[in-house]
C-alpha atoms as a PDB file:
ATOM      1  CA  UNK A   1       0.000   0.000   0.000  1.00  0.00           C
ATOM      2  CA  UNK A   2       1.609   3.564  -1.010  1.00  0.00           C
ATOM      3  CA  UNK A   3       1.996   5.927   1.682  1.00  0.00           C
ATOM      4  CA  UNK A   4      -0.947   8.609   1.877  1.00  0.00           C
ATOM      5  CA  UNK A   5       1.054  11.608   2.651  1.00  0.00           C
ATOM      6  CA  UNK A   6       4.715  11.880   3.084  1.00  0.00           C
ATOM      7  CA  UNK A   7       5.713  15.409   3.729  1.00  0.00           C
ATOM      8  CA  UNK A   8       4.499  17.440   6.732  1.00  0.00           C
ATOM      9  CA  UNK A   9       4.660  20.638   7.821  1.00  0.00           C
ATOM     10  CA  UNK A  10       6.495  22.420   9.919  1.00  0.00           C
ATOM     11  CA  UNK A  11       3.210  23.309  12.565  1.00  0.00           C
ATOM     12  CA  UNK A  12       0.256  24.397  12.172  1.00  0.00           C
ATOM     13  CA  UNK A  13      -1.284  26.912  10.136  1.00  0.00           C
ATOM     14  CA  UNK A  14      -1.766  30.057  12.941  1.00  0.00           C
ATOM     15  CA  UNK A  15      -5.395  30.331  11.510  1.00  0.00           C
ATOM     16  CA  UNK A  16      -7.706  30.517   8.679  1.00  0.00           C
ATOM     17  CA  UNK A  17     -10.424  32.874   6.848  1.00  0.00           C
ATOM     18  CA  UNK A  18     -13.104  32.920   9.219  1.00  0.00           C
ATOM     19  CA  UNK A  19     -11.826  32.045  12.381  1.00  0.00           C
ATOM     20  CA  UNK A  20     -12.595  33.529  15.413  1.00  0.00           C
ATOM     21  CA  UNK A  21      -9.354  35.172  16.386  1.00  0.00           C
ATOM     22  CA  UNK A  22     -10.206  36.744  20.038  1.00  0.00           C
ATOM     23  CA  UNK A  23     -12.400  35.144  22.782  1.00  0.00           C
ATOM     24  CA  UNK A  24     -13.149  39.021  24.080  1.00  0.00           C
ATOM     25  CA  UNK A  25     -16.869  39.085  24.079  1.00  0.00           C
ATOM     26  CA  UNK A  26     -18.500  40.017  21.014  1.00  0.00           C
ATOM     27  CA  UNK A  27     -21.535  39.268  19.040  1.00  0.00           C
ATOM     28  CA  UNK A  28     -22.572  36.752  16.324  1.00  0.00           C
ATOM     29  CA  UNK A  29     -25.955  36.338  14.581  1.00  0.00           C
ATOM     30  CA  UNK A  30     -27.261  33.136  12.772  1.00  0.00           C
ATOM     31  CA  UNK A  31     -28.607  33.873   9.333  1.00  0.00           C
ATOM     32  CA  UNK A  32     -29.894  31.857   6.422  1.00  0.00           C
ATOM     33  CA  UNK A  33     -27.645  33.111   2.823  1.00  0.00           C
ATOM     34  CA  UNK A  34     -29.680  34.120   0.565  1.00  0.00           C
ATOM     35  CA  UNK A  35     -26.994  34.115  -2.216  1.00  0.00           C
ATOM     36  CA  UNK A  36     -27.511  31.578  -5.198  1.00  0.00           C
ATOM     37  CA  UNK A  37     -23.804  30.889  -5.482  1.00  0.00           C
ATOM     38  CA  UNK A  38     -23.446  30.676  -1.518  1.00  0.00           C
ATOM     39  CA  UNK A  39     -20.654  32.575   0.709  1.00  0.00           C
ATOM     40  CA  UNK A  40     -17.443  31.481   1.661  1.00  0.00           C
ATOM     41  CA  UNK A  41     -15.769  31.646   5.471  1.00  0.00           C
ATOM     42  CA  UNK A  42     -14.729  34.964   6.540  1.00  0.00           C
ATOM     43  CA  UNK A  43     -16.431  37.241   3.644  1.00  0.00           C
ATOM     44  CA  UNK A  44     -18.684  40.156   4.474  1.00  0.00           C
ATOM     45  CA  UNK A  45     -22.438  39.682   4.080  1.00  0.00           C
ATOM     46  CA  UNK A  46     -24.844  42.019   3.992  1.00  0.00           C
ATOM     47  CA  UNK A  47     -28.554  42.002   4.593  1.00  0.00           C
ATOM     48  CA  UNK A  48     -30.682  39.990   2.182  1.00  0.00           C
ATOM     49  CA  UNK A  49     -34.064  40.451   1.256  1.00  0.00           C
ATOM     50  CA  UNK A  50     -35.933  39.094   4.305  1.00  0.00           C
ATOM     51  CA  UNK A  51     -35.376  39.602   8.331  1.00  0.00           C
ATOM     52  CA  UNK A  52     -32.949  36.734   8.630  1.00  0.00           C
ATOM     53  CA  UNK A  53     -31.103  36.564   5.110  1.00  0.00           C
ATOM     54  CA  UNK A  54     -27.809  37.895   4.257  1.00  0.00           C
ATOM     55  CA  UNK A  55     -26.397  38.214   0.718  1.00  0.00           C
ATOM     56  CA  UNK A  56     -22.933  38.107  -0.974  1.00  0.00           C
ATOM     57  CA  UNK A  57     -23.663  41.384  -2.032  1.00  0.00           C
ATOM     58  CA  UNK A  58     -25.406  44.539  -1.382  1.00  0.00           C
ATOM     59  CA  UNK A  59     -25.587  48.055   0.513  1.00  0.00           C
ATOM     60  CA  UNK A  60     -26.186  47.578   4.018  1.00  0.00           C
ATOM     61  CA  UNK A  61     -22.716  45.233   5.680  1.00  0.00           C
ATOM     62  CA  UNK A  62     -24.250  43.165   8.393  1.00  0.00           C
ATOM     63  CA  UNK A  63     -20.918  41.242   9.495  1.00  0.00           C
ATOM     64  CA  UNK A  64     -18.446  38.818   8.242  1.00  0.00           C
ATOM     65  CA  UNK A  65     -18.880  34.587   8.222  1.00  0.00           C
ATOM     66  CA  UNK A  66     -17.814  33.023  10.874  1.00  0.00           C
ATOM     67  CA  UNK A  67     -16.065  28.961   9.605  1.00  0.00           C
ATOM     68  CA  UNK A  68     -18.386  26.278  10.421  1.00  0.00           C
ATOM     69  CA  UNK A  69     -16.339  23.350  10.747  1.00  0.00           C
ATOM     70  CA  UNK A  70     -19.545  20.994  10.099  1.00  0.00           C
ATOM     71  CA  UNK A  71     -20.321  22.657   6.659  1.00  0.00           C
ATOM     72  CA  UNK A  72     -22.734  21.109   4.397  1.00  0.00           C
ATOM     73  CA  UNK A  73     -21.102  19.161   1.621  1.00  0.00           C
ATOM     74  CA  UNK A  74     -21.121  21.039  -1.705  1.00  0.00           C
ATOM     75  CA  UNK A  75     -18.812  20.423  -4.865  1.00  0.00           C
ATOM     76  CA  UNK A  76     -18.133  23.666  -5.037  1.00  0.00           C
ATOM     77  CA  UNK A  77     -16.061  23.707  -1.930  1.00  0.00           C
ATOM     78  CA  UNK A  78     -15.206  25.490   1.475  1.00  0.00           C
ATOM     79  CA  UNK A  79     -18.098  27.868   1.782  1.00  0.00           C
ATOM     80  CA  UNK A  80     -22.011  27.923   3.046  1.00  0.00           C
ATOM     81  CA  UNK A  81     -24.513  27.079   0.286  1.00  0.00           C
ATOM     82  CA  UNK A  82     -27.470  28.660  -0.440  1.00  0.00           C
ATOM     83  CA  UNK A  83     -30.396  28.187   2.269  1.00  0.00           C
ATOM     84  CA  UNK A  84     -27.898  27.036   5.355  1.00  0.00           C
ATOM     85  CA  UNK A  85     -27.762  28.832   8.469  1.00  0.00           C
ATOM     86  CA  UNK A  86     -24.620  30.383   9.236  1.00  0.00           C
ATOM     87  CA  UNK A  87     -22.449  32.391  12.063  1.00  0.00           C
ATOM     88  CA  UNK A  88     -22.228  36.246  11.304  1.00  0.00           C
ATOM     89  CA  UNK A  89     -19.738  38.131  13.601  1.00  0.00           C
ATOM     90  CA  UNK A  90     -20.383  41.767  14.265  1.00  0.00           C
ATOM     91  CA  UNK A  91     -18.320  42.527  16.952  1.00  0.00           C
ATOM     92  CA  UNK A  92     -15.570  40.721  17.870  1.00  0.00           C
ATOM     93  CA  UNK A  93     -12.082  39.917  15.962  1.00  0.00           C
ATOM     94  CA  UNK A  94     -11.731  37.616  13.058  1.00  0.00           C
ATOM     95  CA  UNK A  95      -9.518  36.540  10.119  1.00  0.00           C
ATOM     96  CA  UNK A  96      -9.790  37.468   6.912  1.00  0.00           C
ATOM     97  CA  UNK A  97      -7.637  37.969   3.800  1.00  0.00           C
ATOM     98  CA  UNK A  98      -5.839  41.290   3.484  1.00  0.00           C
ATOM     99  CA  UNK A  99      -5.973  42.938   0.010  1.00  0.00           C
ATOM    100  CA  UNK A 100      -3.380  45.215  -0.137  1.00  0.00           C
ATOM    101  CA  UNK A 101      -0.587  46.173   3.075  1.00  0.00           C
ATOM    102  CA  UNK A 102      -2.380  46.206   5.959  1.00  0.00           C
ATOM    103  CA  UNK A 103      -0.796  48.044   8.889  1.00  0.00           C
ATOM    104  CA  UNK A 104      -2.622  47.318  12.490  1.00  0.00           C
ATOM    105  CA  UNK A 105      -4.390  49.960  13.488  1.00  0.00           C
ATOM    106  CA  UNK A 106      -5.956  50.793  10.011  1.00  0.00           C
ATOM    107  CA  UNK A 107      -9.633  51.246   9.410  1.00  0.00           C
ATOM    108  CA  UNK A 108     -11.220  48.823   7.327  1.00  0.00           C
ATOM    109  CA  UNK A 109     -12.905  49.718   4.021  1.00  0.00           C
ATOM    110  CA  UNK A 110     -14.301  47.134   1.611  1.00  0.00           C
ATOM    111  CA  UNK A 111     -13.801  46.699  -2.014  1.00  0.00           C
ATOM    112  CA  UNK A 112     -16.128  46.507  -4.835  1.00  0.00           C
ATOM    113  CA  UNK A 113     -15.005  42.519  -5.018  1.00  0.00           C
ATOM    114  CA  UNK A 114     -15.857  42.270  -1.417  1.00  0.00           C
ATOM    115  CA  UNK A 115     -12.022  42.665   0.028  1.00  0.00           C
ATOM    116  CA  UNK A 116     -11.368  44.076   2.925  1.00  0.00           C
ATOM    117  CA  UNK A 117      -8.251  46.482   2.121  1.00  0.00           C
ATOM    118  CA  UNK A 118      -6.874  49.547   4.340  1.00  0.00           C
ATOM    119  CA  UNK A 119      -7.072  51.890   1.318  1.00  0.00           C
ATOM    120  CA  UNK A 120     -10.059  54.109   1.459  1.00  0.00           C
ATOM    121  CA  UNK A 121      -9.892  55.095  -2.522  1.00  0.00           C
ATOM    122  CA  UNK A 122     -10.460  51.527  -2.970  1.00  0.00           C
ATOM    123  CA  UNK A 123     -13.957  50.928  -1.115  1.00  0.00           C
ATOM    124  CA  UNK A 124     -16.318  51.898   1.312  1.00  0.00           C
ATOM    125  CA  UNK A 125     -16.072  52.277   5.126  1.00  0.00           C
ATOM    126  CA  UNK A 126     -16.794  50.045   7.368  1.00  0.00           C
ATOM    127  CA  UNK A 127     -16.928  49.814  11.410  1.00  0.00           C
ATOM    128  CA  UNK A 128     -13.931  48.223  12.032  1.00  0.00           C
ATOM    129  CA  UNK A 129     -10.473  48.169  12.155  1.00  0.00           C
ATOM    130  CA  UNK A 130      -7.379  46.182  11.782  1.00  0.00           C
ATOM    131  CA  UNK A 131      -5.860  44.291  14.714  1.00  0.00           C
ATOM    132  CA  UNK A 132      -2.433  42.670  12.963  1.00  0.00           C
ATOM    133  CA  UNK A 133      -0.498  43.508  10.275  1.00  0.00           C
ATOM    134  CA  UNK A 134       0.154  42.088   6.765  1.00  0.00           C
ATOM    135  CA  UNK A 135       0.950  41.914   3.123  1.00  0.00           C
ATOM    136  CA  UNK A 136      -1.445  41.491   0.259  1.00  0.00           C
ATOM    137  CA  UNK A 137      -3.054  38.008   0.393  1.00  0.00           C
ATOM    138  CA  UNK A 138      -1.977  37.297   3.887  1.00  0.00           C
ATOM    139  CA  UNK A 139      -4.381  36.628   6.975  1.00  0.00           C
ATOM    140  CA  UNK A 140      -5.421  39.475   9.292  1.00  0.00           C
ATOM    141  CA  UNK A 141      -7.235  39.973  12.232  1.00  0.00           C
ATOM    142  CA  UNK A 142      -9.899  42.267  11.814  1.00  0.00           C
ATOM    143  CA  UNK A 143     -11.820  43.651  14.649  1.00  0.00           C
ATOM    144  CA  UNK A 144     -15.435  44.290  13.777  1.00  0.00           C
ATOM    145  CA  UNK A 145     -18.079  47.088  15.707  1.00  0.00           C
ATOM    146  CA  UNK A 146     -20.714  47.160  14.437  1.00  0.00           C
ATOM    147  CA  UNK A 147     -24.085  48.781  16.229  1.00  0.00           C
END
């Protein structure tokens, strides 16, 4: 029998896109995703057409995904499909994926793509900041406040 994996790393990753990153109180919603194509961990949602759905997309930023690590099987991979229930954070500190430098301390904007960057010019404000520091793809903690 051939050997099913025969490198390893080093250690663990330090985290991943969604993952709660502080255990400082905070506050996380369950909604249902409204979004055909579904949402992935640690994206910004905003509200959907109903009381309880969020959206991939839209005008009014209710939070970011919090990872499930019991997600429903889909083929097209790590991400909440349409109709499931998920974890939105909207205060508290998570990971996400920088686009752009990210220097702690920043405010957080959001780009048309649905990035969260530290350049203003690039997208629209939103109530939070950055809590680490890092290059453009990297993880960062992101510490959300929203009312």
């Amino acid at each position: 029998m051939p050997p099913v994996q025969t490198t390893y790393a080093g250690g663990m990753a330090p985290a991943f896109e969604g993952q709660i990153a502080a255990m400082e109180p905070g506050g996380i919603l369950s909604r249902v995703i409204a979004s055909d194509d579904g949402i992935g961990f640690g994206r910004p949602v905003f509200q959907g057409g109903s009381d309880h759905a969020i959206a991939a997309t839209g005008t009014v930023f209710r939070g970011v995904t919090v990872v499930d690590h019991f997600p429903t099987v889909n083929a097209a991979g790590d991400l909440h499909p349409k109709g499931d229930t998920v974890s939105v954070m909207q205060r508290g500190t998570v990971w996400v994926r920088a686009t752009g430098a990210i220097t702690a301390g920043a405010a957080a904007f959001l780009t048309g793509a649905g990035r969260f960057t530290a350049t203003a010019a690039d997208g629209t404000a939103i109530p939070a900041v950055f809590d680490s520091s890092a290059a453009d793809g990297q993880l960062v903690k992101l510490t959300l406040n929203l009312p």
